[in-house]
N, C-alpha and C. Protein backbone atom coordinates (compact mmCIF):
# COMPACT_ATOMS: atom_id res chain seq x y z
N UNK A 1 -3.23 21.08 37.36
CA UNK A 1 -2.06 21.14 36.52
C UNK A 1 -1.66 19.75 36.04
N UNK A 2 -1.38 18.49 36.94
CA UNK A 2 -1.27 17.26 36.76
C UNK A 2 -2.10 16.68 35.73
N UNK A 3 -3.42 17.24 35.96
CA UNK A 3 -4.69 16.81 34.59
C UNK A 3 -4.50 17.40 33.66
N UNK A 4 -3.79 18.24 33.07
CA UNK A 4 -3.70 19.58 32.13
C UNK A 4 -2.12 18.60 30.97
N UNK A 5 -1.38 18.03 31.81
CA UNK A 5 -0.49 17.59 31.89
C UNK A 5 -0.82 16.08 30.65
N UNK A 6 -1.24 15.55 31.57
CA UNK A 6 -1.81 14.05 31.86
C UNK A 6 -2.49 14.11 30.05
N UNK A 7 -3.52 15.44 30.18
CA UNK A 7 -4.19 15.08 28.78
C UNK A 7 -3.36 15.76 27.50
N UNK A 8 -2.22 16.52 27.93
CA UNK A 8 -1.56 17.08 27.06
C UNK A 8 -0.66 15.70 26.16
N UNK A 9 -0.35 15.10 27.50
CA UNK A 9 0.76 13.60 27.14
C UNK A 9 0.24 12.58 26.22
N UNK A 10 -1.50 12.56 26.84
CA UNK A 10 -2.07 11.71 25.71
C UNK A 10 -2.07 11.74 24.30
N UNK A 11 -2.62 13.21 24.26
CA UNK A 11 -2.45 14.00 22.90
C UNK A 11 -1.44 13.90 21.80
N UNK A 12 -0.62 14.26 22.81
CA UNK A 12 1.11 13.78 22.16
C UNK A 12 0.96 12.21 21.35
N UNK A 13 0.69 12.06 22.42
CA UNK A 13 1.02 10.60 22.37
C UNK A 13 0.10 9.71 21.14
N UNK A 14 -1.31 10.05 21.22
CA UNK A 14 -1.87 9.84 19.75
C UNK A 14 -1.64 10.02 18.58
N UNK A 15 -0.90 11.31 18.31
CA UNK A 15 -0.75 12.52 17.59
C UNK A 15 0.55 11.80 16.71
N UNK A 16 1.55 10.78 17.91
CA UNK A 16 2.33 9.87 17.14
C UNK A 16 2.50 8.95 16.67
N UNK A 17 1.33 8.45 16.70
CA UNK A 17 0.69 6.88 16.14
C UNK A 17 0.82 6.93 14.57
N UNK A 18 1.35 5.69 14.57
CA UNK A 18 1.16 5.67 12.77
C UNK A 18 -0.52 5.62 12.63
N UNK A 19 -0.13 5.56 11.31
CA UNK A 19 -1.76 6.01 10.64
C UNK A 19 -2.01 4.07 10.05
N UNK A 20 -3.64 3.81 10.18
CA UNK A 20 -3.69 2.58 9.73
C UNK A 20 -3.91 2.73 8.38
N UNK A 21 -3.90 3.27 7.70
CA UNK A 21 -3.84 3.79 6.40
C UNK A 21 -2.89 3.73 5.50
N UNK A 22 -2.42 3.02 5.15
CA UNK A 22 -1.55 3.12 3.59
C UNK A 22 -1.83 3.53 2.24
N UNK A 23 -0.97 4.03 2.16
CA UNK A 23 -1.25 4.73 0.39
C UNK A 23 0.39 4.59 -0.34
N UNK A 24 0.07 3.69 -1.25
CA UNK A 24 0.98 3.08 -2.39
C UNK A 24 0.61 4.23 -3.59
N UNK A 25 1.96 4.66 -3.84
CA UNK A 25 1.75 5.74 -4.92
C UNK A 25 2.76 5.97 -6.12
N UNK A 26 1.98 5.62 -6.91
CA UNK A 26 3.06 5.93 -8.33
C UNK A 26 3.50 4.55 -8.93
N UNK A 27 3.26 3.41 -8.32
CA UNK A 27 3.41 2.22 -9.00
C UNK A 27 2.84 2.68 -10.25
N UNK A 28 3.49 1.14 -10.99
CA UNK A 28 2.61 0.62 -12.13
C UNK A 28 1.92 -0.97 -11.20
N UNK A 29 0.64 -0.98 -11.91
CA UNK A 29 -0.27 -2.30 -10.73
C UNK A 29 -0.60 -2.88 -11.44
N UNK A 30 -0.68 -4.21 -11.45
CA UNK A 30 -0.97 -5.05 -12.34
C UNK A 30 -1.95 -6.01 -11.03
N UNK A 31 -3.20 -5.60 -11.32
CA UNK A 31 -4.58 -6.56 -9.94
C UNK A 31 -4.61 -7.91 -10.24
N UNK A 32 -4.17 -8.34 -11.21
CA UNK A 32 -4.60 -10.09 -11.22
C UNK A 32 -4.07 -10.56 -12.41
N UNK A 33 -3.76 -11.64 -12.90
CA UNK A 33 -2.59 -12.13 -14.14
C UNK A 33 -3.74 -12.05 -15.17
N UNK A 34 -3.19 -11.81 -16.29
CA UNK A 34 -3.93 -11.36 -17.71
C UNK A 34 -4.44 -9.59 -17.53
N UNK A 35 -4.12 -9.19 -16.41
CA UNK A 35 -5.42 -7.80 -16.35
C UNK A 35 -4.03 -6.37 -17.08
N UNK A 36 -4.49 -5.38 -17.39
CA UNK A 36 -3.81 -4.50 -18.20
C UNK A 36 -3.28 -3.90 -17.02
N UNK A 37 -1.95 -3.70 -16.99
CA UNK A 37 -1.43 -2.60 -15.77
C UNK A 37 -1.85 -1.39 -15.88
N UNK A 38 -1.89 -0.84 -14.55
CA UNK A 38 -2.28 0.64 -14.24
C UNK A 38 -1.13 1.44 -14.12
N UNK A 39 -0.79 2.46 -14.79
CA UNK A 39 0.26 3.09 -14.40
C UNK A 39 -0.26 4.44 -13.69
N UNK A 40 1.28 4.55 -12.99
CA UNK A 40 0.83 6.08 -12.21
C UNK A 40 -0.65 5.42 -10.91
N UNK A 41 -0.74 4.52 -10.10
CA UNK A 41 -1.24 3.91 -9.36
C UNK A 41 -1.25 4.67 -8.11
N UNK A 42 -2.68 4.29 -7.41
CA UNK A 42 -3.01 4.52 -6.36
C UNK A 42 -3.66 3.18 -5.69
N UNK A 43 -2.80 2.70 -4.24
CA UNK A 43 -3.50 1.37 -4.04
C UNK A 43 -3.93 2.14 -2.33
N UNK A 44 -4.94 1.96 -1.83
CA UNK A 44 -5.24 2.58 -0.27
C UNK A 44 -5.47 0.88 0.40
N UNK A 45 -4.74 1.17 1.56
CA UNK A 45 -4.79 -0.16 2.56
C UNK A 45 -5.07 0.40 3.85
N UNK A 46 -6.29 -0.41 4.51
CA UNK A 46 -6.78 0.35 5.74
C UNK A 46 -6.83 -0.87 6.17
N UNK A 47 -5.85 -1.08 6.96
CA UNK A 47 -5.84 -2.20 8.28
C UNK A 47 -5.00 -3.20 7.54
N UNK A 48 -5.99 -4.48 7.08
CA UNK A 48 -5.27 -5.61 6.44
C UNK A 48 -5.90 -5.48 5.26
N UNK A 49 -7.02 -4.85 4.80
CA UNK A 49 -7.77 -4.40 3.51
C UNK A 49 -7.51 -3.85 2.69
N UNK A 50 -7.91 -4.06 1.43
CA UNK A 50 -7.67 -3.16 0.03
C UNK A 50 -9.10 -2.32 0.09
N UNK A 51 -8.48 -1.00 0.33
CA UNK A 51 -9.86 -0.29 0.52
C UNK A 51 -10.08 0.49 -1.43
N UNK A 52 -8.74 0.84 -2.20
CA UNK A 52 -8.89 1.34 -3.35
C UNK A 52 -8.02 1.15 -4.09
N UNK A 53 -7.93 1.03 -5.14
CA UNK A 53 -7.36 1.15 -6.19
C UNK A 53 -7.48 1.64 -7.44
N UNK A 54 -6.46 2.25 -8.18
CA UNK A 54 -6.57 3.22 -9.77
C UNK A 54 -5.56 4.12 -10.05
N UNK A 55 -5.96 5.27 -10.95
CA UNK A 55 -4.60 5.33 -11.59
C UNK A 55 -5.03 6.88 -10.77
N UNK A 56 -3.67 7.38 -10.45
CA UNK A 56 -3.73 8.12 -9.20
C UNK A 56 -4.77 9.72 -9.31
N UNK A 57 -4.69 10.04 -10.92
CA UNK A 57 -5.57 11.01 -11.11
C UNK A 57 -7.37 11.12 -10.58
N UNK A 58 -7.72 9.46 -10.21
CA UNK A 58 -8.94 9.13 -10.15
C UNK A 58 -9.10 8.70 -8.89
N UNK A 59 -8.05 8.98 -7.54
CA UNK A 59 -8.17 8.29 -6.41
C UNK A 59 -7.98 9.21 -5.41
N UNK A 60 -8.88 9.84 -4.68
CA UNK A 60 -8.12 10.63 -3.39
C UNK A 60 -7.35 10.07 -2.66
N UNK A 61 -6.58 10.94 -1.95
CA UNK A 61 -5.30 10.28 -1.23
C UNK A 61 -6.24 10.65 0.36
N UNK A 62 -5.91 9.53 0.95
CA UNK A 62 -6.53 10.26 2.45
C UNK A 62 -5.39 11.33 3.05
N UNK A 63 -6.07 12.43 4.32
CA UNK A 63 -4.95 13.28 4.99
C UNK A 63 -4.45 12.24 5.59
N UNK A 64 -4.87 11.36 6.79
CA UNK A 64 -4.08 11.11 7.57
C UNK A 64 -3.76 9.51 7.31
N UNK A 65 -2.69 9.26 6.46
CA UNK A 65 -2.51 7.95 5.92
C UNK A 65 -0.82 8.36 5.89
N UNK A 66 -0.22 7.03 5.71
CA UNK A 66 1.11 6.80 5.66
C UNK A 66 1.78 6.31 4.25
N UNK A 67 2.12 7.46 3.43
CA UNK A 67 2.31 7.32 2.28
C UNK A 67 3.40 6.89 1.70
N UNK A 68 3.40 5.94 0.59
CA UNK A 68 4.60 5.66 0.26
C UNK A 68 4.65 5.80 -1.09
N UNK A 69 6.07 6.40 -1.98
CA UNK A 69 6.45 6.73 -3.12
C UNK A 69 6.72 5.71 -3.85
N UNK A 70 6.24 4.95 -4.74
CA UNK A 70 7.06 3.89 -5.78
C UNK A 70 6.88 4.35 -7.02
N UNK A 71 6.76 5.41 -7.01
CA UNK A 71 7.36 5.60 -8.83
C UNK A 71 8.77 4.48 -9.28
N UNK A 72 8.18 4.34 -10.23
CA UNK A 72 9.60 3.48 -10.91
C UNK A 72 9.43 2.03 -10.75
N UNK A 73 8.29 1.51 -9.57
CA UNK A 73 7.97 -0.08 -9.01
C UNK A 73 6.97 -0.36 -9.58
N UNK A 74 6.89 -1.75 -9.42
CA UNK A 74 5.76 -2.43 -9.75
C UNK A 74 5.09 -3.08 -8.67
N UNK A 75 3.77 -2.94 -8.67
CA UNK A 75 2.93 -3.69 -7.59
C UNK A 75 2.03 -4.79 -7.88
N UNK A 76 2.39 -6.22 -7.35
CA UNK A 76 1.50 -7.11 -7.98
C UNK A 76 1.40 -7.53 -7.09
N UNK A 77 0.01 -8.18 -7.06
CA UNK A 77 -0.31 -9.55 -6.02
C UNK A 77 0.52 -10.97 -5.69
N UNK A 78 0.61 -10.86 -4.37
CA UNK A 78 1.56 -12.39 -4.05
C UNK A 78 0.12 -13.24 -4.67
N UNK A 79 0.92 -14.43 -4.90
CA UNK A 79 0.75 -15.57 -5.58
C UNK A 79 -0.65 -15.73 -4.54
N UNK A 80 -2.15 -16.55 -5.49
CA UNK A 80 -3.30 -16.55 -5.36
C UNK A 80 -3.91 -15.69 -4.76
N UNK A 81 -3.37 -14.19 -4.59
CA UNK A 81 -4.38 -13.34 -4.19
C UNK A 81 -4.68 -12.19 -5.44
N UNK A 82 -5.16 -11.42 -5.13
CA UNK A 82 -5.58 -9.74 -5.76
C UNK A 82 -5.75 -8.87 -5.69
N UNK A 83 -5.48 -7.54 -6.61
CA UNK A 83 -5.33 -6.57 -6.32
C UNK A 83 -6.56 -5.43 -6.13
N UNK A 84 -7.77 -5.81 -5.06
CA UNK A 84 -9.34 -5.64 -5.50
C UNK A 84 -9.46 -4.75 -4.19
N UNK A 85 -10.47 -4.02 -3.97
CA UNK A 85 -11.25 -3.71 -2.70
C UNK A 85 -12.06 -4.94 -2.66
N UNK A 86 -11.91 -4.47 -0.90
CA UNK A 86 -12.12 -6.12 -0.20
C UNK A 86 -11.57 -7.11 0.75
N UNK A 87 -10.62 -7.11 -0.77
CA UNK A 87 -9.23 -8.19 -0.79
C UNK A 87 -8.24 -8.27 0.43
N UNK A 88 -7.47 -8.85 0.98
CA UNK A 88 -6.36 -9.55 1.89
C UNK A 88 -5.15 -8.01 0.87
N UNK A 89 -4.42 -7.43 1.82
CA UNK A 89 -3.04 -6.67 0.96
C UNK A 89 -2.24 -7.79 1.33
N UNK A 90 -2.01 -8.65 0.43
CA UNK A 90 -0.66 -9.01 -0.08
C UNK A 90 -0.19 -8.96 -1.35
N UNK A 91 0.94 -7.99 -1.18
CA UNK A 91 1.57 -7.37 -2.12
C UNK A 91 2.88 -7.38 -2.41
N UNK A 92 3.02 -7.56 -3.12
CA UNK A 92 4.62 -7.73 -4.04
C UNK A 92 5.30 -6.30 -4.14
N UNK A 93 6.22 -6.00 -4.33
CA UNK A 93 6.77 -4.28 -4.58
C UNK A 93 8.21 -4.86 -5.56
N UNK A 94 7.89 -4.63 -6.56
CA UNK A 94 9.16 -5.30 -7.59
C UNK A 94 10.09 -4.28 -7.65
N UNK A 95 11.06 -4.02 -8.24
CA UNK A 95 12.26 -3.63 -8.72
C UNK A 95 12.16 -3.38 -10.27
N UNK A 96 11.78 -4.02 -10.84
CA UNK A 96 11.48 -3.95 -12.30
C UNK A 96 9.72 -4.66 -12.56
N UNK A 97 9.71 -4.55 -14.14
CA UNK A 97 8.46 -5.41 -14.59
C UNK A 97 8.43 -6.78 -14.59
N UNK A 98 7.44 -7.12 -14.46
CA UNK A 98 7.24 -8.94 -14.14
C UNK A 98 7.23 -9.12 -15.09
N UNK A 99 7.30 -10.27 -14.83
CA UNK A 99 6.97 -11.55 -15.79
C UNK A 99 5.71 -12.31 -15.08
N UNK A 100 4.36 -11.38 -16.30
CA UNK A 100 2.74 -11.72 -15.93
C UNK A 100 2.59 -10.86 -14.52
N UNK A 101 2.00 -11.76 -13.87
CA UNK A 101 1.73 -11.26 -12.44
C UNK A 101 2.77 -11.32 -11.27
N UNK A 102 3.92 -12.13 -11.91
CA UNK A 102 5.00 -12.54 -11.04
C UNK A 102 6.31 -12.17 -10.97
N UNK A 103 6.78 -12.18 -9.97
CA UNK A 103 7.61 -11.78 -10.37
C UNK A 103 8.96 -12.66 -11.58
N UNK A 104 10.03 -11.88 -11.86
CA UNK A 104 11.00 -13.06 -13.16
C UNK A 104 11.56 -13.69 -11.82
N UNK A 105 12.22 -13.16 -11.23
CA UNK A 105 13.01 -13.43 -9.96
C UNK A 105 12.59 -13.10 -8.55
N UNK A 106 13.22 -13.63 -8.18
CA UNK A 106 12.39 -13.59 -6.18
C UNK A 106 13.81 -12.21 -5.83
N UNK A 107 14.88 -12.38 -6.64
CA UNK A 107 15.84 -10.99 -6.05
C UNK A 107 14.73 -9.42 -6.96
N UNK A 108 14.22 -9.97 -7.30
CA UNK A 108 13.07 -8.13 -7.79
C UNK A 108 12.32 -7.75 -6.89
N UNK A 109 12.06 -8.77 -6.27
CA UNK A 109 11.73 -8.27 -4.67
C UNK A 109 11.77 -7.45 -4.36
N UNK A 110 11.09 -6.15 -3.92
CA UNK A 110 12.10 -5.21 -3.14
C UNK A 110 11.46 -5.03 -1.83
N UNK A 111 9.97 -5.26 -1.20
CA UNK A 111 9.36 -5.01 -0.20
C UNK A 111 8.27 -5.88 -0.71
N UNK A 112 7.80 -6.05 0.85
CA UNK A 112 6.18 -7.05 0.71
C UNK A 112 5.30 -6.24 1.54
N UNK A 113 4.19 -6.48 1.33
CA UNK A 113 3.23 -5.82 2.26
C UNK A 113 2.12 -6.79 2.46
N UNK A 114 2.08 -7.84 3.54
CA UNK A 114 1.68 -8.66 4.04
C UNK A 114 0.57 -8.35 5.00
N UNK A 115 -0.49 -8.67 5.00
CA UNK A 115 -1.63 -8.18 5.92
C UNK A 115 -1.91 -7.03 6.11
N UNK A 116 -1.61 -5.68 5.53
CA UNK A 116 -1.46 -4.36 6.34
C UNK A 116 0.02 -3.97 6.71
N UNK A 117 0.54 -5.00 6.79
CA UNK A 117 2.09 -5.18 7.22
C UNK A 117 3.35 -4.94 6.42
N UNK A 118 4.47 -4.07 6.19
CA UNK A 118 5.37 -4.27 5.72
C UNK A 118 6.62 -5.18 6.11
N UNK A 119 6.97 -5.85 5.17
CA UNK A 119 7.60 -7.20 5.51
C UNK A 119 9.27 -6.87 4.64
């Protein structure tokens, strides 16, 4: 019964783990300064990686990922990185449209996503 127990708790207990998986959804993305924004965006982050990116009709969403809604945001790369598979996620989450790849103001800010990390 104690073992029955024991592996039930684990279960649980996995079962509540976040997912290393991110999924950015509904931005508009702009991958690198000069490049044409993507609207209606799909960006996938697995760990500290840019595993995908595109416009969401062309991107499966994984099941077990931790999804987030930004319709209405903009997603650009912090300063000298990009928006590529591969790539480091550091990411900008604006409030409005930039100015280029950047943001106009550091208050458009609205979230960062630093390594895999929300900041």
């Amino acid at each position: 019964m104690k073992r029955v127990l024991a592996i039930a708790g684990f279960i649980l207990l996995a079962a509540c783990q976040k997912s290393d998986v991110k999924v950015l959804i509904g931005a508009t993305a702009i991958v690198a300064p000069g490049a044409q924004p993507i609207e209606d965006s799909i960006v996938i982050v697995t760990g500290h990686t840019i595993r995908s990116v595109g416009m969401r009709k062309d991107i499966p969403i994984p099941q077990d990922s931790e999804r987030t809604d930004l319709t209405g945001k903009w997603v650009v790369p912090a300063q000298g990185s990009r928006i590529a598979i591969g790539e480091e996620s550091n990411l900008l989450i604006l409030n409005r449209a930039p100015s280029g790849a950047a943001p106009a103001d550091t208050g458009d800010i609205s979230r960062k996503l630093v390594g895999g990390e929300w900041k």
